[in-house]
Every structure is written in structure tokens, then in C-alpha cells.
C-alpha atoms as a PDB file:
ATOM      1  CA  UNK A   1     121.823 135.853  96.225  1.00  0.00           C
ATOM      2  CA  UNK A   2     125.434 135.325  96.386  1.00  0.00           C
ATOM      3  CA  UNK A   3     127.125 134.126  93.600  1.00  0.00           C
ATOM      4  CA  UNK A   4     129.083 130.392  94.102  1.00  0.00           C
ATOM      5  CA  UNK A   5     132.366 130.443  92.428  1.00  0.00           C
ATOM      6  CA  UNK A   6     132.353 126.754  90.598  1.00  0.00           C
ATOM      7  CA  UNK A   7     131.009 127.714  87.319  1.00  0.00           C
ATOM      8  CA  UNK A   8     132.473 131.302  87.732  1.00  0.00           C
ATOM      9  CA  UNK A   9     133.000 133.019  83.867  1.00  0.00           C
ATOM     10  CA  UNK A  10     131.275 130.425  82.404  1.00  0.00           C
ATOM     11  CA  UNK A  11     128.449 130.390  80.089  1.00  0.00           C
ATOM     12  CA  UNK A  12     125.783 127.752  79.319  1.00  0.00           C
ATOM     13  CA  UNK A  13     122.923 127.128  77.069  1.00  0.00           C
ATOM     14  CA  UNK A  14     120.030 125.032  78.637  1.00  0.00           C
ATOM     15  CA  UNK A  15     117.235 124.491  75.768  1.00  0.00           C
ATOM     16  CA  UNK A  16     113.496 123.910  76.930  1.00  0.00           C
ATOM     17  CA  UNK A  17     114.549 126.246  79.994  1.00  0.00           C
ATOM     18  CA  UNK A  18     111.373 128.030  81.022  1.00  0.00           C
ATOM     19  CA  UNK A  19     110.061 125.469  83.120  1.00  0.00           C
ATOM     20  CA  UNK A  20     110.449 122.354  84.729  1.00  0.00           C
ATOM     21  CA  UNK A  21     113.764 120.482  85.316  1.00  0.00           C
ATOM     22  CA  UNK A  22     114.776 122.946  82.639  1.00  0.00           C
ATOM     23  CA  UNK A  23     114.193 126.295  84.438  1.00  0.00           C
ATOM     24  CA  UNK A  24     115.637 124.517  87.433  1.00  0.00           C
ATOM     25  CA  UNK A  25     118.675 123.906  85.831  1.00  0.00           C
ATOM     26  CA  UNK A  26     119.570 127.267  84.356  1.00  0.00           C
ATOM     27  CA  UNK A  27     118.792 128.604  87.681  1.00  0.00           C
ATOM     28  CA  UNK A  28     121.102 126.056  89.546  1.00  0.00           C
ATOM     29  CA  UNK A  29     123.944 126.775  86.819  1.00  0.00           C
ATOM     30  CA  UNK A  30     123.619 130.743  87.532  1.00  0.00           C
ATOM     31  CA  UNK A  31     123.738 130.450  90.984  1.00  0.00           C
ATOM     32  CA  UNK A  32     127.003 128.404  90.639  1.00  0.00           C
ATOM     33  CA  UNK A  33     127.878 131.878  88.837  1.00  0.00           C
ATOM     34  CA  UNK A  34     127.643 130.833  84.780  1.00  0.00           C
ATOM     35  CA  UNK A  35     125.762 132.892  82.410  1.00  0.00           C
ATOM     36  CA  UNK A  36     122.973 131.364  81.180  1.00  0.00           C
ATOM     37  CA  UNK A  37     121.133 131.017  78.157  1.00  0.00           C
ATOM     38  CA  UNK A  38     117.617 129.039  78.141  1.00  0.00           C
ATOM     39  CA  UNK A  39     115.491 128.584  74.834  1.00  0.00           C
ATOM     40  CA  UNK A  40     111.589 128.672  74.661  1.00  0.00           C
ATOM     41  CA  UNK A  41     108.730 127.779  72.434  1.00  0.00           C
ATOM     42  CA  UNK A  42     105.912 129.915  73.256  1.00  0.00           C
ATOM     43  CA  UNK A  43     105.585 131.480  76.979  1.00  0.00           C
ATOM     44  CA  UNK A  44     107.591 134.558  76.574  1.00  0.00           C
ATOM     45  CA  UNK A  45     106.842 135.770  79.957  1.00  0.00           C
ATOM     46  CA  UNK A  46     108.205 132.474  81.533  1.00  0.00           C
ATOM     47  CA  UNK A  47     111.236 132.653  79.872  1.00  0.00           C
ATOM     48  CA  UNK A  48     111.749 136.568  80.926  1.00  0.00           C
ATOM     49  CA  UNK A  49     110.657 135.253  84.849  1.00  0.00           C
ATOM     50  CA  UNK A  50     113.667 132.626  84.649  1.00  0.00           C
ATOM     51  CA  UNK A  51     115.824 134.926  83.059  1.00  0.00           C
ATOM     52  CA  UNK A  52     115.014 137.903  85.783  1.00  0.00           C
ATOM     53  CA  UNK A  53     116.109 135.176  88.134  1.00  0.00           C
ATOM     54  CA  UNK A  54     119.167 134.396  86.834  1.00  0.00           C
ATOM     55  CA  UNK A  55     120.246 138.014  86.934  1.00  0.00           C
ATOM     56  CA  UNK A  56     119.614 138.191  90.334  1.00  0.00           C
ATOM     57  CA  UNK A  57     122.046 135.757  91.146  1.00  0.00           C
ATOM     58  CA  UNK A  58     124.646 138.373  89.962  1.00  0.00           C
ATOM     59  CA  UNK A  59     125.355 136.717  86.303  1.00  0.00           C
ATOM     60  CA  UNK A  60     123.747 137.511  82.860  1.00  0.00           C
ATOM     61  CA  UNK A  61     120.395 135.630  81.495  1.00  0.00           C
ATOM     62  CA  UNK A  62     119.431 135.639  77.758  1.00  0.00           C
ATOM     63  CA  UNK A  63     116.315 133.744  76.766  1.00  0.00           C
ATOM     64  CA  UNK A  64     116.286 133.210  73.024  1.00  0.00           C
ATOM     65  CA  UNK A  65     112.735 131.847  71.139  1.00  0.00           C
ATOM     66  CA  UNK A  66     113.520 128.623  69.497  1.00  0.00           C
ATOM     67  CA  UNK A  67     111.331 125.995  68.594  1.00  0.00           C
ATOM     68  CA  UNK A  68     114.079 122.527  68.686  1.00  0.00           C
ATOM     69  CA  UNK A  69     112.295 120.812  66.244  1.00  0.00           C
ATOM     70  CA  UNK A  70     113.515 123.372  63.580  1.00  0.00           C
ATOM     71  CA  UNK A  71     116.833 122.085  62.646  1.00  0.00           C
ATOM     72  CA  UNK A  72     118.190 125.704  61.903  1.00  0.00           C
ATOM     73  CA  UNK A  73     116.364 127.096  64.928  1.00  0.00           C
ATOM     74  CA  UNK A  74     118.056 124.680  67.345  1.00  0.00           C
ATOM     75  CA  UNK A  75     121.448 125.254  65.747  1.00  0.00           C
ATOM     76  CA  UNK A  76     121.208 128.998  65.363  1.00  0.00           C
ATOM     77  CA  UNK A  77     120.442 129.055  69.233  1.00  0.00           C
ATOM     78  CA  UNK A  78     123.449 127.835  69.973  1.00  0.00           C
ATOM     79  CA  UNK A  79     125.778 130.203  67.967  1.00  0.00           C
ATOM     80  CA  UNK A  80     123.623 132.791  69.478  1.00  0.00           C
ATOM     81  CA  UNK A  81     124.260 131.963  72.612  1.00  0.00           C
ATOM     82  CA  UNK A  82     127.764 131.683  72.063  1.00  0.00           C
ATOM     83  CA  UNK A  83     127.325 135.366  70.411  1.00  0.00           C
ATOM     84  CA  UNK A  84     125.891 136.439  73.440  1.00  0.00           C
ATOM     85  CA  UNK A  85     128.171 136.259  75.923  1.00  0.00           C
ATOM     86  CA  UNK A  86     131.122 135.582  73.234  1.00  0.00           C
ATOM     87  CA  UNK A  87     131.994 132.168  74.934  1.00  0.00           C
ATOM     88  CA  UNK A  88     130.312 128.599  75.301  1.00  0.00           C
ATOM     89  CA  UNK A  89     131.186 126.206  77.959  1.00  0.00           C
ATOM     90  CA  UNK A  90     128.252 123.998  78.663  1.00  0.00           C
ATOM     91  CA  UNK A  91     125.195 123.070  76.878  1.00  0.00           C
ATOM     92  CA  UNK A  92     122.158 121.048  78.058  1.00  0.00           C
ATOM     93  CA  UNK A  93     119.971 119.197  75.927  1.00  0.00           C
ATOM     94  CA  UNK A  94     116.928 119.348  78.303  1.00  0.00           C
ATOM     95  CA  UNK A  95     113.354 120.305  75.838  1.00  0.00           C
ATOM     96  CA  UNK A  96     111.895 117.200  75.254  1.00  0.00           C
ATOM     97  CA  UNK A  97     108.486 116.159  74.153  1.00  0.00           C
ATOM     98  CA  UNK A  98     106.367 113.445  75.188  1.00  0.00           C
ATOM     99  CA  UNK A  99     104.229 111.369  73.364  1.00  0.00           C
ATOM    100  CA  UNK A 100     102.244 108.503  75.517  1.00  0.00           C
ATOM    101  CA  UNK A 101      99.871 105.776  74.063  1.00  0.00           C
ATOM    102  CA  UNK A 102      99.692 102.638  72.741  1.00  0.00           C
ATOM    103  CA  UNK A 103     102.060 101.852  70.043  1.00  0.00           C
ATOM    104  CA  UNK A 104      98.897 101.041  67.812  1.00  0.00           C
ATOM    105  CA  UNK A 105      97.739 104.150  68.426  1.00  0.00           C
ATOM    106  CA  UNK A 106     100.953 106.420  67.616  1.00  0.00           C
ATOM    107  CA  UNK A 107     100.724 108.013  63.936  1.00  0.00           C
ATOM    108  CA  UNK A 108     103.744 108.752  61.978  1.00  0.00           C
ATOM    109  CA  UNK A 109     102.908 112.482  62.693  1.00  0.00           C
ATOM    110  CA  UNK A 110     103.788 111.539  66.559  1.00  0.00           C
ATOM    111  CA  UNK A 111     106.934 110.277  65.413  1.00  0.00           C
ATOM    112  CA  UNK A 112     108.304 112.880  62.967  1.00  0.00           C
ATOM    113  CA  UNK A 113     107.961 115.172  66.234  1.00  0.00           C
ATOM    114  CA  UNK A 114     109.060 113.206  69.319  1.00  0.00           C
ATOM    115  CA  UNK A 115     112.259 112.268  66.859  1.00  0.00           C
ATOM    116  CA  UNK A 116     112.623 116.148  65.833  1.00  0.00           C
ATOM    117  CA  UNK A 117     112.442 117.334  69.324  1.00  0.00           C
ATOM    118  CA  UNK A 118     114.347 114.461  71.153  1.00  0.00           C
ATOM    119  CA  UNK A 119     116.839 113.016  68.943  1.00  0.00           C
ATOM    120  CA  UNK A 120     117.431 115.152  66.220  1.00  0.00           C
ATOM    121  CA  UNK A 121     117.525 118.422  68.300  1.00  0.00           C
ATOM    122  CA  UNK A 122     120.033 117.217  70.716  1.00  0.00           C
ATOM    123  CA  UNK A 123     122.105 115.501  67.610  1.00  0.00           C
ATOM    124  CA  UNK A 124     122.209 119.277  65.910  1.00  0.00           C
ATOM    125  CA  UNK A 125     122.774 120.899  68.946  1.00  0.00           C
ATOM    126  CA  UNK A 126     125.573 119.219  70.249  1.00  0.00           C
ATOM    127  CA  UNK A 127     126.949 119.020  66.924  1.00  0.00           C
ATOM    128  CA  UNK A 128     126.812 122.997  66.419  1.00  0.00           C
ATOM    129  CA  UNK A 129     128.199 123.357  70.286  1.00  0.00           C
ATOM    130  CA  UNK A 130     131.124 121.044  69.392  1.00  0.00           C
ATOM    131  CA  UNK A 131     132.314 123.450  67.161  1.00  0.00           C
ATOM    132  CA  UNK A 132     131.882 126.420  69.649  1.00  0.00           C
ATOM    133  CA  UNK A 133     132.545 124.960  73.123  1.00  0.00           C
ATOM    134  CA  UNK A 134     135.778 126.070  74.906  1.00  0.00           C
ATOM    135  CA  UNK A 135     138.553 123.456  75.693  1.00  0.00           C
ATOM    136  CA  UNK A 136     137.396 121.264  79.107  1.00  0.00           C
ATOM    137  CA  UNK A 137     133.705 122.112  77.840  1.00  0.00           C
ATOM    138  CA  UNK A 138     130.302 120.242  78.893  1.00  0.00           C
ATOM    139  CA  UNK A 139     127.408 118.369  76.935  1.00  0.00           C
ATOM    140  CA  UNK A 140     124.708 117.096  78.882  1.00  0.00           C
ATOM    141  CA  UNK A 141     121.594 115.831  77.530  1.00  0.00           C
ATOM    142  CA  UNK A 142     118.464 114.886  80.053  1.00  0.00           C
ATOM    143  CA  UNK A 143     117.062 111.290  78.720  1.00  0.00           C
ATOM    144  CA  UNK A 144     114.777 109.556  80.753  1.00  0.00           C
ATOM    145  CA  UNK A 145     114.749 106.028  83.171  1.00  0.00           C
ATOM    146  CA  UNK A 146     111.221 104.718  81.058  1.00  0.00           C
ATOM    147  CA  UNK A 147     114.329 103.543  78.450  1.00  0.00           C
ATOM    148  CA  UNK A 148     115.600 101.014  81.776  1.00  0.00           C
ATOM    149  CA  UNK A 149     112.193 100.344  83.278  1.00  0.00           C
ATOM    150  CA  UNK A 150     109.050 101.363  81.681  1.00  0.00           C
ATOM    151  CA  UNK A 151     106.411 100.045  84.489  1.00  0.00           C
ATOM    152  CA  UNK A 152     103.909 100.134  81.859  1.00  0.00           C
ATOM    153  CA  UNK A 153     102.802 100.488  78.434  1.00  0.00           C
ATOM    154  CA  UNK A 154     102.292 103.536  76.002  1.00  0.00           C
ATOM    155  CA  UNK A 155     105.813 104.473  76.153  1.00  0.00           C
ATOM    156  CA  UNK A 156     107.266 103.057  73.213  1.00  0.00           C
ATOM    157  CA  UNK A 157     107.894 106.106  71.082  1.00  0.00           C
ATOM    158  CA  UNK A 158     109.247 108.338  73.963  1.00  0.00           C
ATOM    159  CA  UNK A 159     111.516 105.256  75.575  1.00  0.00           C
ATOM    160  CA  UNK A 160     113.270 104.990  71.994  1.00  0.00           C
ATOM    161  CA  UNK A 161     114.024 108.462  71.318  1.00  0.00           C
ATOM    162  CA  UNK A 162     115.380 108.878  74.980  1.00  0.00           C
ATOM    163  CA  UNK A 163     117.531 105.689  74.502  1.00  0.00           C
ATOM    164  CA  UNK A 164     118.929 106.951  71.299  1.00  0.00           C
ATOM    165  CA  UNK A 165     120.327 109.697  73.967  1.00  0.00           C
ATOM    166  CA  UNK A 166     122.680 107.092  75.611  1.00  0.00           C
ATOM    167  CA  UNK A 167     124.245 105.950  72.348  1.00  0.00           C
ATOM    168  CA  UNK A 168     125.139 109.969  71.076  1.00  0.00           C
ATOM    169  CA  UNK A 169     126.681 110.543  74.258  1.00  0.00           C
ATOM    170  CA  UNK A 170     128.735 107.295  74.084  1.00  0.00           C
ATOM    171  CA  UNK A 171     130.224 107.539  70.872  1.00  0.00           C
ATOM    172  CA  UNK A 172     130.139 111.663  71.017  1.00  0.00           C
ATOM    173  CA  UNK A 173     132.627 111.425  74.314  1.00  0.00           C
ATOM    174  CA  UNK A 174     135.053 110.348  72.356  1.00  0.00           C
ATOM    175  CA  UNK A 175     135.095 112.146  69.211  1.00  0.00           C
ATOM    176  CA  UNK A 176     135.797 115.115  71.502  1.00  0.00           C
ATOM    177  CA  UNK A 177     137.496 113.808  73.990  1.00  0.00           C
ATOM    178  CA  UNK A 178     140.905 114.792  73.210  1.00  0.00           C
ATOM    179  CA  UNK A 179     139.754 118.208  73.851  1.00  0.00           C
ATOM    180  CA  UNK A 180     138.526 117.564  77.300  1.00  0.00           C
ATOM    181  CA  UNK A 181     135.004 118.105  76.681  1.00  0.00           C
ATOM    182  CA  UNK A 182     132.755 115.279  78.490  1.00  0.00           C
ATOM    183  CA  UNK A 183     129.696 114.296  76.929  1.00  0.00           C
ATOM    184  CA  UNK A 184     126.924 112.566  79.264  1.00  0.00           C
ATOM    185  CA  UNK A 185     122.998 111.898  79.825  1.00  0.00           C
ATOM    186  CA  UNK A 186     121.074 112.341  82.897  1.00  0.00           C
ATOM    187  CA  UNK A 187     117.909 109.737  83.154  1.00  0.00           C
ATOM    188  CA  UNK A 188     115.384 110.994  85.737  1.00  0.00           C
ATOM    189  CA  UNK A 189     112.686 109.079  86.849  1.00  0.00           C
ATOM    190  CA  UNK A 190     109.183 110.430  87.796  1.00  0.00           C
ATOM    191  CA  UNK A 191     109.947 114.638  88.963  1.00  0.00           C
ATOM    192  CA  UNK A 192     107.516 116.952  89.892  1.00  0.00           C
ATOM    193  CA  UNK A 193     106.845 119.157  87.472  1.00  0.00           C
ATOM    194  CA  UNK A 194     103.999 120.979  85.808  1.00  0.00           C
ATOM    195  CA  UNK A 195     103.789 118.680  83.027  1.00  0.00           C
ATOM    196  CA  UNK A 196     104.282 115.286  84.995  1.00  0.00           C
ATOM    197  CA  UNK A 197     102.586 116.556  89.446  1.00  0.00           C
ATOM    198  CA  UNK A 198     103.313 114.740  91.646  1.00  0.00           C
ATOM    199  CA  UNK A 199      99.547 115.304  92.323  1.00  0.00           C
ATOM    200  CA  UNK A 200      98.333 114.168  89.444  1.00  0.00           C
ATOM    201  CA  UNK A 201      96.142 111.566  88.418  1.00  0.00           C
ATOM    202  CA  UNK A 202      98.907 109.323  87.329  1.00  0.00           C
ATOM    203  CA  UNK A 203     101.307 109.710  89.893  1.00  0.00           C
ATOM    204  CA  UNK A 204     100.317 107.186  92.176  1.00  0.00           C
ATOM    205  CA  UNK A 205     101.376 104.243  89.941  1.00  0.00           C
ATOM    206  CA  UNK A 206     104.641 106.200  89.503  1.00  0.00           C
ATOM    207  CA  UNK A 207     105.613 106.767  92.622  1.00  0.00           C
ATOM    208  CA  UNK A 208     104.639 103.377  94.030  1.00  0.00           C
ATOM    209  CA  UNK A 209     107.373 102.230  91.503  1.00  0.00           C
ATOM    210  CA  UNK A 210     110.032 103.879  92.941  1.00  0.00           C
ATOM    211  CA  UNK A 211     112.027 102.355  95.836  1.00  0.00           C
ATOM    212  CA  UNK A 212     111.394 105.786  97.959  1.00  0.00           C
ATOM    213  CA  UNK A 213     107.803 106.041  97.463  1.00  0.00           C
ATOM    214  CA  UNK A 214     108.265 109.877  96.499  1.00  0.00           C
ATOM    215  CA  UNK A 215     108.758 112.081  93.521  1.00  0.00           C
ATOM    216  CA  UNK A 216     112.058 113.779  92.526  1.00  0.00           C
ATOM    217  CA  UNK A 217     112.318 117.170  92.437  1.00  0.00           C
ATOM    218  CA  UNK A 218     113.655 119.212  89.741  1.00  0.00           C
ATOM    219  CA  UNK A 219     116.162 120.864  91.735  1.00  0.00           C
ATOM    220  CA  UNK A 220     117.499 117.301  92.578  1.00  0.00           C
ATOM    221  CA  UNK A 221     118.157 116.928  88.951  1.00  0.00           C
ATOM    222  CA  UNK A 222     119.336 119.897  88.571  1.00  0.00           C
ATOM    223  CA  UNK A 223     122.217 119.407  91.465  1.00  0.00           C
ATOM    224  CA  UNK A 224     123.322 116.199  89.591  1.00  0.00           C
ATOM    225  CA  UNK A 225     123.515 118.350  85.916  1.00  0.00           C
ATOM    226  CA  UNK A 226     125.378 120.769  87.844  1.00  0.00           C
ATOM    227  CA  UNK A 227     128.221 118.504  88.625  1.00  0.00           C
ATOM    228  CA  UNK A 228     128.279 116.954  85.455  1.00  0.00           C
ATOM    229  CA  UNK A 229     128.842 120.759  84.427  1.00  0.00           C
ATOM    230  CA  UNK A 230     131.498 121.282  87.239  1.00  0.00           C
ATOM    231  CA  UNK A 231     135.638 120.863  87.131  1.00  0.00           C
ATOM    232  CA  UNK A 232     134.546 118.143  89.538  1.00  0.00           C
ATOM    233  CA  UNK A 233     133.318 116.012  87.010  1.00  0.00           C
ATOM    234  CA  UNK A 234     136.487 116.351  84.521  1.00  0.00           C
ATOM    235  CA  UNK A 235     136.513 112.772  84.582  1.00  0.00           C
ATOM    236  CA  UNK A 236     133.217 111.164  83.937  1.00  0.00           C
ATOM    237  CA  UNK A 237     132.266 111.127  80.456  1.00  0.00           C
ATOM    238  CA  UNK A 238     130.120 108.619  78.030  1.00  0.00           C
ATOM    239  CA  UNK A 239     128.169 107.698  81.292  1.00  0.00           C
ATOM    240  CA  UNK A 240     124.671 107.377  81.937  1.00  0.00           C
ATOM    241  CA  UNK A 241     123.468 109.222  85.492  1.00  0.00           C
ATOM    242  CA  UNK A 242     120.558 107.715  86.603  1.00  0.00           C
ATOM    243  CA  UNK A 243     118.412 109.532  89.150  1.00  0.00           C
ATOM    244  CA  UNK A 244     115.403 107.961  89.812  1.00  0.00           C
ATOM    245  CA  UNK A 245     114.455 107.270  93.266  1.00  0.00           C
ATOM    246  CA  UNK A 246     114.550 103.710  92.273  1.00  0.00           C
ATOM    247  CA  UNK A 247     112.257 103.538  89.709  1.00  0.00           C
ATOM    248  CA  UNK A 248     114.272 100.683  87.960  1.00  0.00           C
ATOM    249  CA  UNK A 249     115.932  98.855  90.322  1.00  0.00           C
END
């Protein structure tokens, strides 16, 4: 596959990239010819799959085993990803976890983790990469559009620690700012993915939500991370994306 030249001796660090919008992203930033570094959990071979991938689009992949919700794991993964390929231009706060029922329901175990994993991750992370990312660098974080329309209950718990998302990247933006680094959140609606099919037996509702009666797909998110990683998008920072097939309009 031939290497595109708009991410061209760059390197990026997607976390939660073995599957899903993640894997889709790494592999959309490598074919715009970055390097790219994705984190897992547990599916080694995954990991290796996306990473063989991303070498075939002519650029190097490193897949490092990090479980976000370890504060030193999340942070190490970014200085070894810097390590790696001895430069860091864009990172991508994409593992998330999802935890759906009713709020009576949710135990204070279910919080501790959903906050680990999608707050406090993406605070250490970004935190570690502002200290590593080159001048004119990237942050960009994938929230969710259940924090502007939830179209039903049980969401509680996952809607606040994705709307905590858009009030990092606000006031982040312009702490580092001044070094041209641009700081931003992506909110997808309902995408096709393994954890979320658009087969499944709760799409339906979803999808009848949206304004295009359809699913996203993960490369669709992935095009709109892209840019937000691109020279193209020098200029937007502090924003919320929202791609969502109309979910809350």
C-alpha cells in the first residue's frame, strides 16, 4: 500500500488500538505515513495483526501491553512510545470502557474503573505526552455523543466520564497552545464495532435514533481523527467533533 505523505515522519500513539475505532485509527494514521504505536490489554495476537498492518503500509508499528487504568502503565506507554521511534507527534486517547445500567444498579467498583479507564487515563496520558510532544503536536481523545443525547437510560456513569473529556480538552488547548499543539475530542455516535454490531440486539433502537438510519463505521471516525491529526487542522483546537449520523440532533 502506498504510503500518503500528510503525516509523513510522524509518530503517534493510539491507546486501546487493537480493535475497533481504535485499530481503525492507527491503521488510517499509518497509511497517511506516521509511525504508530497502539496499546493493548490482553489479545496479544490482535495487537501483532494491527501492527503487521501498519508495517505494510511502509511505516513502523509497535504495540506495547498496557492496561490504562494503571496510572504508571498509561504514562510509561507514552514515554515508550516516544522511546520507540525517538519522537512524539500525536496521541489518541481512544481505550475506553463501558459500563451500562441503571444508576441504582452501578456499584462504586463500576465507578473506580470507568473513571480509571476514561478520565483518569486520558488526564495522565495527555499530561505525560505534553511533556514529550514535538512543537505543532496533536491530542485527541474519542468521547462519546450519549454525553449530548442519551436516547435512553443506563448511561449515567459512561455519559459523565465521556463529558469530563470535553472540559480537559477545553482548558488543556490552551495551556499548550502557545506551542501549537491542538487539543480536541471526537464524539461518535453508534459505530459498528465488535463491542457495539450493528447487528446486534440493541442496535435497532440506536440506529432508529440517528437522522441516517445507519451505523457509523470506524473508518469514518477514523478519517475525522485523521484530520484533527493533520497540518490541515492547525487551527481547530478546544473543539468538540461530533460524528454521529445524527444521533442528537
Amino acid at each position: 500500500m502506498t504510503v500518503q505523505s500528510g503525516l509523513g515522519g510522524k509518530a503517534a500513539l493510539v491507546t486501546g488500538g487493537s480493535r475497533g475505532i481504535g485499530a481503525a485509527v492507527a491503521l488510517r494514521l499509518a497509511r497517511e505515513g506516521a509511525d504508530v504505536a497502539i496499546t493493548y490489554v490482553r489479545n496479544e495476537e490482535a495487537a501483532h495483526e494491527v501492527v503487521a498492518k501498519i508495517e505494510a503500509a511502509g511505516v513502523r508499528g509497535v504495540a506495547l501491553r498496557a492496561d490504562v487504568a494503571d496510572a504508571a502503565a498509561v504514562t510509561g506507554a507514552v514515554g515508550r512510545a516516544a522511546d520507540a521511534f525517538g519522537r512524539l507527534d500525536v496521541l489518541v486517547n481512544n481505550a475506553g470502557l463501558g459500563v451500562l445500567a441503571p444508576v441504582g444498579d452501578l456499584t462504586t467498583a463500576d465507578l473506580d474503573r470507568v473513571l480509571a479507564v476514561n478520565v483518569r487515563a486520558v488526564f495522565l496520558a495527555s499530561r505525560a505526552a505534553a511533556a514529550r510532544l514535538a512543537r505543532g503536536g496533536r491530542i485527541v481523545s474519542v468521547g462519546s455523543a450519549l454525553t449530548r443525547y442519551a436516547g435512553g437510560p443506563g448511561g449515567t456513569l459512561y455519559g459523565m466520564s465521556k463529558a469530563a473529556l470535553t472540559g480537559l480538552t477545553k482548558v488543556l488547548a490552551r495551556e499548550v497552545g502557545d506551542r501549537g499543539i491542538t487539543v480536541n475530542v471526537v464524539s461518535p455516535g453508534p459505530v459498528d464495532t465488535d463491542m457495539n454490531p450493528a447487528d446486534g440486539p440493541f442496535a435497532e433502537p440506536q440506529r432508529a435514533a440517528t437522522a441516517l438510519g445507519r451505523f457509523g463505521g470506524a473508518e469514518e471516525v477514523a478519517a475525522m481523527v485523521a484530520y484533527l491529526a493533520s497540518d490541515e487542522a492547525a487551527y481547530v483546537t478546544g473543539a468538540e467533533l461530533v460524528i454521529d449520523g445524527g444521533h442528537s440532533a
